[in-house]
Protein backbone atom coordinates (compact mmCIF):
# COMPACT_ATOMS: atom_id res chain seq x y z
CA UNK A 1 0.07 9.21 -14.35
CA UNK A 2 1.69 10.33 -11.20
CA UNK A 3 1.83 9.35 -7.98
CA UNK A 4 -0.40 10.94 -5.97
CA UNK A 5 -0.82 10.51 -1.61
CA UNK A 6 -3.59 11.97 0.29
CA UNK A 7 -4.46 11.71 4.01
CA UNK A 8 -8.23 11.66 4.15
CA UNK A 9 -9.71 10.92 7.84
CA UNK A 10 -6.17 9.15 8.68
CA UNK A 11 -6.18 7.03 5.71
CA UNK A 12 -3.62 7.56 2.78
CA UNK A 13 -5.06 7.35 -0.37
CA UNK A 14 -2.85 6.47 -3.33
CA UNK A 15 -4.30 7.46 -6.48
CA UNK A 16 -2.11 6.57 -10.15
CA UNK A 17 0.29 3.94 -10.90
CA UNK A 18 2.21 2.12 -8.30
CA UNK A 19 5.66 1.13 -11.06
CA UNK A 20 9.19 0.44 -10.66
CA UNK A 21 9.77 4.57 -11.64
CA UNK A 22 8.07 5.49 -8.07
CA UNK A 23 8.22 2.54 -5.86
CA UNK A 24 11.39 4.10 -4.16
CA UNK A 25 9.64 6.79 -2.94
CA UNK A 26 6.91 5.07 -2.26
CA UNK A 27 8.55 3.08 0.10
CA UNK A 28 10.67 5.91 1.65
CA UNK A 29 7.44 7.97 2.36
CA UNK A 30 5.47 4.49 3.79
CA UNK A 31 9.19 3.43 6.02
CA UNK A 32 8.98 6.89 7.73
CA UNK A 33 5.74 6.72 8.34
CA UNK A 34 5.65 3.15 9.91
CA UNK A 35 8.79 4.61 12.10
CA UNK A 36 6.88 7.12 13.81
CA UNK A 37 3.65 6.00 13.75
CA UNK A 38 2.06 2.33 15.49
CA UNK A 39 -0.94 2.50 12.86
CA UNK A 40 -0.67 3.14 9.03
CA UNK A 41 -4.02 2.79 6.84
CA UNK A 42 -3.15 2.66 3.28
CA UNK A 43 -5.99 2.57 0.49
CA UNK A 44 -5.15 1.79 -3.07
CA UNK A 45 -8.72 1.49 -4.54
CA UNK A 46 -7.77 4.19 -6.98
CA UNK A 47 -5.01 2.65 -8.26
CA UNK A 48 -4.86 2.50 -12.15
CA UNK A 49 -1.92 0.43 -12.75
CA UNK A 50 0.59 -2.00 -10.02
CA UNK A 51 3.56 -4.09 -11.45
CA UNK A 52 5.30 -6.08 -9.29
CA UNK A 53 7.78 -3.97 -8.03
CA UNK A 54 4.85 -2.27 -6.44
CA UNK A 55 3.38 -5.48 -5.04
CA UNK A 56 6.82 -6.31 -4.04
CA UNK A 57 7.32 -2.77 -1.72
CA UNK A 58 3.59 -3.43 -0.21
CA UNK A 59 4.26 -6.74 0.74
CA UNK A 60 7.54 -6.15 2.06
CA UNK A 61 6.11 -2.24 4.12
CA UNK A 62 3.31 -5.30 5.32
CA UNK A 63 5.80 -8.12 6.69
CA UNK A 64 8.15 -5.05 8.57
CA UNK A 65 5.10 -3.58 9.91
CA UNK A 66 4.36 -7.07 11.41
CA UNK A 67 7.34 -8.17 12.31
CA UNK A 68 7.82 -4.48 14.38
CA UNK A 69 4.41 -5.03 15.86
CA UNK A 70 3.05 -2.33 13.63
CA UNK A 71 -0.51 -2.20 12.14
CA UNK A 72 -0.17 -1.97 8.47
CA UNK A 73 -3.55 -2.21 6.42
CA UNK A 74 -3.82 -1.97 2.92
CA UNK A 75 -7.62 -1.48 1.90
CA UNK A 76 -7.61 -2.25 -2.10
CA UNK A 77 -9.39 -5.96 -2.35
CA UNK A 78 -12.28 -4.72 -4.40
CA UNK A 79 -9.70 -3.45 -7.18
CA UNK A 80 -9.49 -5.90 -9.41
CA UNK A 81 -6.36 -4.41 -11.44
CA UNK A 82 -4.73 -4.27 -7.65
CA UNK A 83 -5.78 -7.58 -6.52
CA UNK A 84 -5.04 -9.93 -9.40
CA UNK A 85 -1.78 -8.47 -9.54
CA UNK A 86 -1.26 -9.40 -5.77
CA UNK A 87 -1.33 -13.22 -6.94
CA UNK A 88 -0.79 -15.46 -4.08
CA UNK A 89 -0.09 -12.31 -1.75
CA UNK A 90 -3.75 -11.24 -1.75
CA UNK A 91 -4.14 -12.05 1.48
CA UNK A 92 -2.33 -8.59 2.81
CA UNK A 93 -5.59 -6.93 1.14
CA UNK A 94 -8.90 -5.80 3.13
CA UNK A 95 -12.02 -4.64 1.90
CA UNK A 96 -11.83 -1.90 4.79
CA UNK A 97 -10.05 -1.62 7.94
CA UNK A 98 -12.88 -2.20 10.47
């Protein structure tokens, strides 16, 4: 399934598989955003499918987003497929952003 991003009440919604074939992208789209933005609210509760390149970009959009003072959520906890792949990482996941 393809990637597919959404803005939805300032949120981006990720729905389909977050794999090595789009995590590129993925990152591109998320690095921009970060540049020109103080706040980015990502949700991947629709997620089908992460491997751990996509758990690798997350992570690493999370710790430059920190380190630049940024505010980086990631709203996917109740996802199980999402959060089990996260592993020891699973703390960068909220149940919502408020």
């Amino acid at each position: 399934m393809a990637l597919q991003i959404t803005k939805n009440q300032g949120i981006f919604e990720i729905k389909g598989s977050i794999v090595a074939e789009n995590t590129k992208s993925l990152q591109h789209h998320f690095e921009k955003l970060l540049f020109n933005s103080d706040k980015v609210i990502l949700c991947i509760d629709k997620v089908k499918k992460i491997d751990a390149s996509g758990v690798t970009v997350l992570t690493k959009l999370f710790r430059n987003a920190v380190e630049s003072n940024k505010i980086f959520y990631i709203i996917g906890k109740e996802n199980k497929k999402v959060s089990n792949a996260f592993g020891k990482v699973s703390y960068i996941l909220r149940s919502d952003f408020v």
